[in-house]
PDB file of N, CA and C in Angstrom:
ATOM      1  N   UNK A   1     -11.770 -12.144 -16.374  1.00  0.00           N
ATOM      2  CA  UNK A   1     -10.602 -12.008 -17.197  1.00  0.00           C
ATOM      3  C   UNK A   1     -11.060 -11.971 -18.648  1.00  0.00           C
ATOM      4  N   UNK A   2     -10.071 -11.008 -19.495  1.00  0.00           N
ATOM      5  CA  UNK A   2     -10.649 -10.992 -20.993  1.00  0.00           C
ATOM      6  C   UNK A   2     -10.157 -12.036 -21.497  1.00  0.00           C
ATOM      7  N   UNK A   3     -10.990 -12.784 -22.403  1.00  0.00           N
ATOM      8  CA  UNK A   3     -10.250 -14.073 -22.960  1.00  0.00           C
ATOM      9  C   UNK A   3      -8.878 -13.682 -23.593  1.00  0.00           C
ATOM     10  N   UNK A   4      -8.913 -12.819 -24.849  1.00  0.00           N
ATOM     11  CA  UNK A   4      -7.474 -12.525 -26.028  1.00  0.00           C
ATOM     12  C   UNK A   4      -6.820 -12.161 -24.581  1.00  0.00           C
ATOM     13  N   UNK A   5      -6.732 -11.640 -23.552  1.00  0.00           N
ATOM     14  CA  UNK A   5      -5.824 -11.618 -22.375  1.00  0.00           C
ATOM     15  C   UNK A   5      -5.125 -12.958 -22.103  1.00  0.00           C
ATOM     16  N   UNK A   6      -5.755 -14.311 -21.946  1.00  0.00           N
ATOM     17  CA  UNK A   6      -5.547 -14.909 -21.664  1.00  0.00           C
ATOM     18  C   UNK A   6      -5.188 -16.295 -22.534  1.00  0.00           C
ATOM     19  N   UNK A   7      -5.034 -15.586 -23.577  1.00  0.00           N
ATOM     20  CA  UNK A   7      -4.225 -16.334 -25.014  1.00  0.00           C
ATOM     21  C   UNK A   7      -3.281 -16.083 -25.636  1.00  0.00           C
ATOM     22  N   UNK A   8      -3.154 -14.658 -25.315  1.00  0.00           N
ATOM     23  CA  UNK A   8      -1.975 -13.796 -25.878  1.00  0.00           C
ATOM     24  C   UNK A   8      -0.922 -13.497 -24.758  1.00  0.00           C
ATOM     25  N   UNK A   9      -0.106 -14.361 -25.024  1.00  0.00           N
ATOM     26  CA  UNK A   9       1.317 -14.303 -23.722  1.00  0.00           C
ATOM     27  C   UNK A   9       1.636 -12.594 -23.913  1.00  0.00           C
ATOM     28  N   UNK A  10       1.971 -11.663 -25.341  1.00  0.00           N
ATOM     29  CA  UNK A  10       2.114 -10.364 -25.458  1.00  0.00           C
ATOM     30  C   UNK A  10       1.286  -9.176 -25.056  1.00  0.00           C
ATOM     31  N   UNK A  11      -0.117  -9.928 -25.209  1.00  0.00           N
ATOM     32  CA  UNK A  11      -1.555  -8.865 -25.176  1.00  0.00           C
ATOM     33  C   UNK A  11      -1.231  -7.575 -23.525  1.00  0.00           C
ATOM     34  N   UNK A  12      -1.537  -6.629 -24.213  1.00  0.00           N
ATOM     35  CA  UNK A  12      -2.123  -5.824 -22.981  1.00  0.00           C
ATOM     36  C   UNK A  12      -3.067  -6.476 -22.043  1.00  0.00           C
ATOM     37  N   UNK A  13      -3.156  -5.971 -20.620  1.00  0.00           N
ATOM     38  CA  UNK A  13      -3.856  -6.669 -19.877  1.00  0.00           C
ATOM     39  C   UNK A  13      -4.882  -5.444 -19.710  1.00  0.00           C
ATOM     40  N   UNK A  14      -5.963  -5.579 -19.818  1.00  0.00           N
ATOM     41  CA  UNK A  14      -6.940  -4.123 -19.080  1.00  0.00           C
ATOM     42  C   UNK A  14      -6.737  -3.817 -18.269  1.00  0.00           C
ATOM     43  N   UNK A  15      -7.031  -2.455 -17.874  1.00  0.00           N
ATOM     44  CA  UNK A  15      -6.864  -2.346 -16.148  1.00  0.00           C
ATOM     45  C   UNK A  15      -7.558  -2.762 -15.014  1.00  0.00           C
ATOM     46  N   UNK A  16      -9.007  -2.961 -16.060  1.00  0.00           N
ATOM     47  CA  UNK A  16     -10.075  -3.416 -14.944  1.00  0.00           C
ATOM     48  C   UNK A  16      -9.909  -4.810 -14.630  1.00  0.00           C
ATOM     49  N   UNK A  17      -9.442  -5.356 -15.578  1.00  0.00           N
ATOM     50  CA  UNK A  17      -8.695  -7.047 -15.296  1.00  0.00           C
ATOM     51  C   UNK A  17      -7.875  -7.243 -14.236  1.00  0.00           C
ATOM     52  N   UNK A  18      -6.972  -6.070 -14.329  1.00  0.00           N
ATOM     53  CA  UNK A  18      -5.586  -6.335 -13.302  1.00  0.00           C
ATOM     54  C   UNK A  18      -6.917  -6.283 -12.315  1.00  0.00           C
ATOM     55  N   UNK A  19      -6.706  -4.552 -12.176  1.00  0.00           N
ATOM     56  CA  UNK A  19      -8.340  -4.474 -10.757  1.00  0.00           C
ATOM     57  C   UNK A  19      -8.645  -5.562 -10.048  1.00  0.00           C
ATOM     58  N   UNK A  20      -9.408  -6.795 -11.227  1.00  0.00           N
ATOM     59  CA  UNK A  20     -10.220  -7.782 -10.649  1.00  0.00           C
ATOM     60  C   UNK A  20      -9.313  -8.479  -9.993  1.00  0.00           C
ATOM     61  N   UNK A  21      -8.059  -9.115 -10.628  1.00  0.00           N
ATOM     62  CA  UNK A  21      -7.325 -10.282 -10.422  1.00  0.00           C
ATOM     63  C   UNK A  21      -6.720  -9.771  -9.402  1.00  0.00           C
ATOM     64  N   UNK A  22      -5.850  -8.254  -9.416  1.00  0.00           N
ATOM     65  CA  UNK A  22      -5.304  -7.804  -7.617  1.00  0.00           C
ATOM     66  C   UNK A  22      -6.370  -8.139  -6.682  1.00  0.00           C
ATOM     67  N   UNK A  23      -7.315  -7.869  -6.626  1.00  0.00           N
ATOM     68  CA  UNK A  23      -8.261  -7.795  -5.740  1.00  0.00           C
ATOM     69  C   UNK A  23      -8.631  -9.633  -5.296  1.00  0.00           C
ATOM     70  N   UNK A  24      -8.595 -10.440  -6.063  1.00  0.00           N
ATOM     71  CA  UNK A  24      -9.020 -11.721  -6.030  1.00  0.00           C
ATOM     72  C   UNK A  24      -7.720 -12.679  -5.322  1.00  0.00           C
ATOM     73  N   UNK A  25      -6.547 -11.985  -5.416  1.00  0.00           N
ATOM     74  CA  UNK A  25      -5.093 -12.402  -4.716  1.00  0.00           C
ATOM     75  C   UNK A  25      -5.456 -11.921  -3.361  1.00  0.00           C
ATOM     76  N   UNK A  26      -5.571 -10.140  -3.683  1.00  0.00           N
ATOM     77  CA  UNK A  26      -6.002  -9.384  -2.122  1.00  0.00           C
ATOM     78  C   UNK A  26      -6.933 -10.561  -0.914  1.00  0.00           C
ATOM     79  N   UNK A  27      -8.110 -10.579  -1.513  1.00  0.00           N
ATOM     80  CA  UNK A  27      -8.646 -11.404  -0.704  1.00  0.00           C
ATOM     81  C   UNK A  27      -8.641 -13.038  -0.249  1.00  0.00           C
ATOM     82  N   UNK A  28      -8.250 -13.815  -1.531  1.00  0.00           N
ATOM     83  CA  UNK A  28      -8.212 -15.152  -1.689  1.00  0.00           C
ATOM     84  C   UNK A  28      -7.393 -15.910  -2.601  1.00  0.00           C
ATOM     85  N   UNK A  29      -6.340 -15.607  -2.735  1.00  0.00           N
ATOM     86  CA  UNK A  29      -5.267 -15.910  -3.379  1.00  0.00           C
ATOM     87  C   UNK A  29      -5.593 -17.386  -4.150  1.00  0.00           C
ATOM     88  N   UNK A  30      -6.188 -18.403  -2.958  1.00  0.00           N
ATOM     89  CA  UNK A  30      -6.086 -19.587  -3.441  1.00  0.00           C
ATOM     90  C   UNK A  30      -6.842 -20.080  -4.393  1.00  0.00           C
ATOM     91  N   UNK A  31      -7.888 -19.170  -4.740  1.00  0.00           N
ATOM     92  CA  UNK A  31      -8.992 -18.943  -5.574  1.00  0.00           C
ATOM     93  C   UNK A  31      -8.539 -18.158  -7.347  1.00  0.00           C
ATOM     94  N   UNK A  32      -7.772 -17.788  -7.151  1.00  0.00           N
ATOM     95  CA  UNK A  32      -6.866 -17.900  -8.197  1.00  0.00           C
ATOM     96  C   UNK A  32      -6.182 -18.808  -9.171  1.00  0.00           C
ATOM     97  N   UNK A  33      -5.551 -19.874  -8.411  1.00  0.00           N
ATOM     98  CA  UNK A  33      -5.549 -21.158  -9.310  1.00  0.00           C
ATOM     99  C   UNK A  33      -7.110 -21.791  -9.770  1.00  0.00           C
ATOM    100  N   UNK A  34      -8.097 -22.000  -8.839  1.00  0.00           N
ATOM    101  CA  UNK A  34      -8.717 -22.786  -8.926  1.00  0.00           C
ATOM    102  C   UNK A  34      -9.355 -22.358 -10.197  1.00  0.00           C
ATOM    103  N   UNK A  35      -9.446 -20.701 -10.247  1.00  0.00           N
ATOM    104  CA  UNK A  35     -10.237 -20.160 -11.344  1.00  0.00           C
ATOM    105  C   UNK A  35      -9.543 -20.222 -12.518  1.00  0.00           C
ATOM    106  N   UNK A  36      -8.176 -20.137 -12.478  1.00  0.00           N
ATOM    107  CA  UNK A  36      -7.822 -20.546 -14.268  1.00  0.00           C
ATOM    108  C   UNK A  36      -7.380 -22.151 -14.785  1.00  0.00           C
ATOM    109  N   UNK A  37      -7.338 -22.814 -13.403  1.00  0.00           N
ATOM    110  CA  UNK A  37      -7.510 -24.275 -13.916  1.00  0.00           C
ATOM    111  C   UNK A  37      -9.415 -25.035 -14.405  1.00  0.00           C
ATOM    112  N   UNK A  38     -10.353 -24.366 -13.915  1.00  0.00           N
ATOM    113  CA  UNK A  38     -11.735 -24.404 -14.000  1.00  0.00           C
ATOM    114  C   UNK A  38     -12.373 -24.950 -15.088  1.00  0.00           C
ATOM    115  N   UNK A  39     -13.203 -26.113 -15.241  1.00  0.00           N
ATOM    116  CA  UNK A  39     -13.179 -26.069 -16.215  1.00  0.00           C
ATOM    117  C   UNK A  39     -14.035 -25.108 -17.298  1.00  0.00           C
ATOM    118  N   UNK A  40     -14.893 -24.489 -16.423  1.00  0.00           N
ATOM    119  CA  UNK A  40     -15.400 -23.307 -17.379  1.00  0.00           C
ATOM    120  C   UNK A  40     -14.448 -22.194 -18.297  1.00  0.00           C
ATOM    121  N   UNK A  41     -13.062 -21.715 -17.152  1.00  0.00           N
ATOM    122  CA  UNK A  41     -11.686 -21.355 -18.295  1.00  0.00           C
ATOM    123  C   UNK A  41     -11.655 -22.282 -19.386  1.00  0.00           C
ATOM    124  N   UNK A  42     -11.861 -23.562 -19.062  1.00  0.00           N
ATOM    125  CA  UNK A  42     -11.138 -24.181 -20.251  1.00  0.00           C
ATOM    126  C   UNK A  42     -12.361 -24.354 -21.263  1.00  0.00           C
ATOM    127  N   UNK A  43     -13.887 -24.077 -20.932  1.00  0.00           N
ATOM    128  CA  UNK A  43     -14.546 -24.065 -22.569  1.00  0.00           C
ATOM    129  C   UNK A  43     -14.771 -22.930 -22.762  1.00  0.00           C
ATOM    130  N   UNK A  44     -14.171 -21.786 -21.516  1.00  0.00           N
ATOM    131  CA  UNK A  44     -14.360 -20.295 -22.738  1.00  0.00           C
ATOM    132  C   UNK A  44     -13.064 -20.219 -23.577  1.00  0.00           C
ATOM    133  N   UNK A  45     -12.102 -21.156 -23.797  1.00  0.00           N
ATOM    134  CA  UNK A  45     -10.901 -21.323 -24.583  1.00  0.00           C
ATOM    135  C   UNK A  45     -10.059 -20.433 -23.620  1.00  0.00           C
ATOM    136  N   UNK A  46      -9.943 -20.244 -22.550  1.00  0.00           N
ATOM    137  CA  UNK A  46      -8.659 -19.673 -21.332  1.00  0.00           C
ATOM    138  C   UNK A  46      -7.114 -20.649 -21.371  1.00  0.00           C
ATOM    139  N   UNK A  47      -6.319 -20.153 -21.888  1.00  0.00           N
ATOM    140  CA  UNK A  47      -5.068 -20.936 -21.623  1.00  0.00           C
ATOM    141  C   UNK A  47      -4.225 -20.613 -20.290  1.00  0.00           C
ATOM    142  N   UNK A  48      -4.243 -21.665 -19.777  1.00  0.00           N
ATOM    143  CA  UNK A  48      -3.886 -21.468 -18.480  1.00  0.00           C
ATOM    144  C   UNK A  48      -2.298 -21.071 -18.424  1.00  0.00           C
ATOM    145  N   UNK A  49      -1.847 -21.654 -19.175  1.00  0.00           N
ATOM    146  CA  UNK A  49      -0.050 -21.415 -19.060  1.00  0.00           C
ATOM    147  C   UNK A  49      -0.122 -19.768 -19.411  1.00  0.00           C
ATOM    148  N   UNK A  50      -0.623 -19.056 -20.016  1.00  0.00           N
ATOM    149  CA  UNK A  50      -0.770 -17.950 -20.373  1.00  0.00           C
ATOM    150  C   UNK A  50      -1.341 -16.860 -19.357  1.00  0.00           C
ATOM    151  N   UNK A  51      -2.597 -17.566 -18.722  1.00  0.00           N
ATOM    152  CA  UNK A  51      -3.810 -16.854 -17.992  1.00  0.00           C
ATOM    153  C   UNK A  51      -2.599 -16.761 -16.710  1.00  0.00           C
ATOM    154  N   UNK A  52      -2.018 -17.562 -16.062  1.00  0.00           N
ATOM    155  CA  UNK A  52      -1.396 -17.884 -14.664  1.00  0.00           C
ATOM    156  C   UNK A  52      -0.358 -16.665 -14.539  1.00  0.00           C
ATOM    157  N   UNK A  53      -0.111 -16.136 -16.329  1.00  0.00           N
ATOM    158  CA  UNK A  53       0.934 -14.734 -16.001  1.00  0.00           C
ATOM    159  C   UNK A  53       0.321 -13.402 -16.016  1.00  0.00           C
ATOM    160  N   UNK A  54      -0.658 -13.720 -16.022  1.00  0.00           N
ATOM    161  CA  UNK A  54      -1.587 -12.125 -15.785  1.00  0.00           C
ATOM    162  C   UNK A  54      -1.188 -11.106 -15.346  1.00  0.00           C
ATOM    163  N   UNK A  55      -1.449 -11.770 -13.622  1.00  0.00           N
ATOM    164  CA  UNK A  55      -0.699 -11.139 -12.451  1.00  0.00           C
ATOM    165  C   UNK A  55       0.684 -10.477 -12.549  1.00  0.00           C
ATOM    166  N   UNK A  56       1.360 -10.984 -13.018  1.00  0.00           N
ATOM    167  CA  UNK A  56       2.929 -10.402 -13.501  1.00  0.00           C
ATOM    168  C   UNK A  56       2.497  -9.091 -14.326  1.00  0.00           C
ATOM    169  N   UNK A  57       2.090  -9.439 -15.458  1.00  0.00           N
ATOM    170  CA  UNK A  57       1.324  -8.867 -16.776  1.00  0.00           C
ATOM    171  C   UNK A  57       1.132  -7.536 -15.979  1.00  0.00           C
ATOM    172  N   UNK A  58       0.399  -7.458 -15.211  1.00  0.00           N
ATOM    173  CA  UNK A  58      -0.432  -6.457 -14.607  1.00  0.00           C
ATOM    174  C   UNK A  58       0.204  -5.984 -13.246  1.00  0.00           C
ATOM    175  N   UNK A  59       1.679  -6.158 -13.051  1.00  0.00           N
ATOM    176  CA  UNK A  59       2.354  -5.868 -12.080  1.00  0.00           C
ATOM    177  C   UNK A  59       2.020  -6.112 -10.800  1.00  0.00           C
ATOM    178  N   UNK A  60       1.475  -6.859 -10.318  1.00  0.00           N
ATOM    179  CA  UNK A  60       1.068  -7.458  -9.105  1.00  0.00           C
ATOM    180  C   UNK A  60       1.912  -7.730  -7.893  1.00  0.00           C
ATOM    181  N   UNK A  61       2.351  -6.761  -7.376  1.00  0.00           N
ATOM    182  CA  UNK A  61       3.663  -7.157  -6.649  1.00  0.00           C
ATOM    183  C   UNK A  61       2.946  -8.130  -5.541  1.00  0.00           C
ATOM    184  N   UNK A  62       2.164  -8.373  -4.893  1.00  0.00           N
ATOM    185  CA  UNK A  62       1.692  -9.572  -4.043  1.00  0.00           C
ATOM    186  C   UNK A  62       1.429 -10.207  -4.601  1.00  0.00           C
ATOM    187  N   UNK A  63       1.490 -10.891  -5.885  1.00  0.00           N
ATOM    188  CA  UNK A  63       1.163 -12.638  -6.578  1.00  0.00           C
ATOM    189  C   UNK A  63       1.574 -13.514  -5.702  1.00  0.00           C
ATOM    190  N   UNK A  64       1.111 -14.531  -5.445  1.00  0.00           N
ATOM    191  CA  UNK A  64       1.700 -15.433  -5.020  1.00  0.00           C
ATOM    192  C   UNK A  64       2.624 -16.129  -5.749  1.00  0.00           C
ATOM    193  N   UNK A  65       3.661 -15.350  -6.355  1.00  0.00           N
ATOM    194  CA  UNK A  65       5.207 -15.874  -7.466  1.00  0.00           C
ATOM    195  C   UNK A  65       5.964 -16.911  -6.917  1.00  0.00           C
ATOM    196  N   UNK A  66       6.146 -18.434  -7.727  1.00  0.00           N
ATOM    197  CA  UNK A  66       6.386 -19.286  -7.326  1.00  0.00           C
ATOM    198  C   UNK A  66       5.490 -20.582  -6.835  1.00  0.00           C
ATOM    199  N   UNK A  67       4.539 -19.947  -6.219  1.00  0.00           N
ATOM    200  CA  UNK A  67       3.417 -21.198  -6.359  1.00  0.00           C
ATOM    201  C   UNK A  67       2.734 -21.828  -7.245  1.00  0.00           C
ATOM    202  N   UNK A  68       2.598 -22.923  -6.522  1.00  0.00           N
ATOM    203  CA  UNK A  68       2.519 -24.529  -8.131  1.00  0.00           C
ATOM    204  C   UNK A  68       1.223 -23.951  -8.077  1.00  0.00           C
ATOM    205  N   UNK A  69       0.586 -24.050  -9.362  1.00  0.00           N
ATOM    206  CA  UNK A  69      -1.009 -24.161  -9.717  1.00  0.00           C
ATOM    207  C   UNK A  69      -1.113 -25.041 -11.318  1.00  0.00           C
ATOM    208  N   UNK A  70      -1.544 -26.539 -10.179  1.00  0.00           N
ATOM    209  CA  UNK A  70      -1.545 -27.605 -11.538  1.00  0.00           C
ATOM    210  C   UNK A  70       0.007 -27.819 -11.544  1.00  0.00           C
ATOM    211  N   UNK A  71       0.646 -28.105 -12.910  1.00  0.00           N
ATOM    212  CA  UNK A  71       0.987 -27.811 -13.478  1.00  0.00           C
ATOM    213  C   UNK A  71       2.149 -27.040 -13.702  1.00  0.00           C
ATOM    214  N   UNK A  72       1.429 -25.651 -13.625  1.00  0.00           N
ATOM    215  CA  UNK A  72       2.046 -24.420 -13.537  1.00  0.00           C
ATOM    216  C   UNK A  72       2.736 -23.734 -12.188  1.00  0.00           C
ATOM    217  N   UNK A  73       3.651 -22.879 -12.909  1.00  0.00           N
ATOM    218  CA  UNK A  73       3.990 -22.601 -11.884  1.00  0.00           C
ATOM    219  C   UNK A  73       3.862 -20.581 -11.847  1.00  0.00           C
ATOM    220  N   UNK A  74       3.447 -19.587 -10.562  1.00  0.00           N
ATOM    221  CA  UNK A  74       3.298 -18.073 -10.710  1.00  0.00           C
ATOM    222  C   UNK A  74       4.156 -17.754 -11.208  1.00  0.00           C
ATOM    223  N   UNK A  75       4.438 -16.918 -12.207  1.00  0.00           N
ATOM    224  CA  UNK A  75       5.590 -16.379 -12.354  1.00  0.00           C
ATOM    225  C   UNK A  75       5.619 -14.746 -11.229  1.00  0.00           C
TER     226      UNK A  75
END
């Protein structure tokens, strides 16, 4: 994920981002939270309340929308 992606609630999302993140739902959905709660997200400065709307961001019609991660919740 690009970081300014994941700080900027407005930012464009890349496509190769969506790419990654569809593909990372595609296969392992649950691996999704784990990666933007992580703490490596959190010292490349990743905001999670932000990062968790990607998927939306990037039209993801299979997100898992509605599931708790942390905290948070998919939009």
């Amino acid at each position: 994920m690009v970081k300014s992606e994941s700080k900027n609630p407005r930012g464009k999302v890349p496509p190769v981002c969506c790419a990654k993140v569809g593909a990372l739902i595609r296969t392992n959905p649950r691996c999704l939270c784990a990666v933007m709660l992580s703490p490596l997200a959190k010292n490349a400065g990743i905001n999670p309340g932000v990062a968790i709307a990607v998927p939306k961001r990037c039209n993801i019609r299979n997100r898992p929308a509605g599931k708790r991660c942390g905290r948070y919740i998919v939009p």
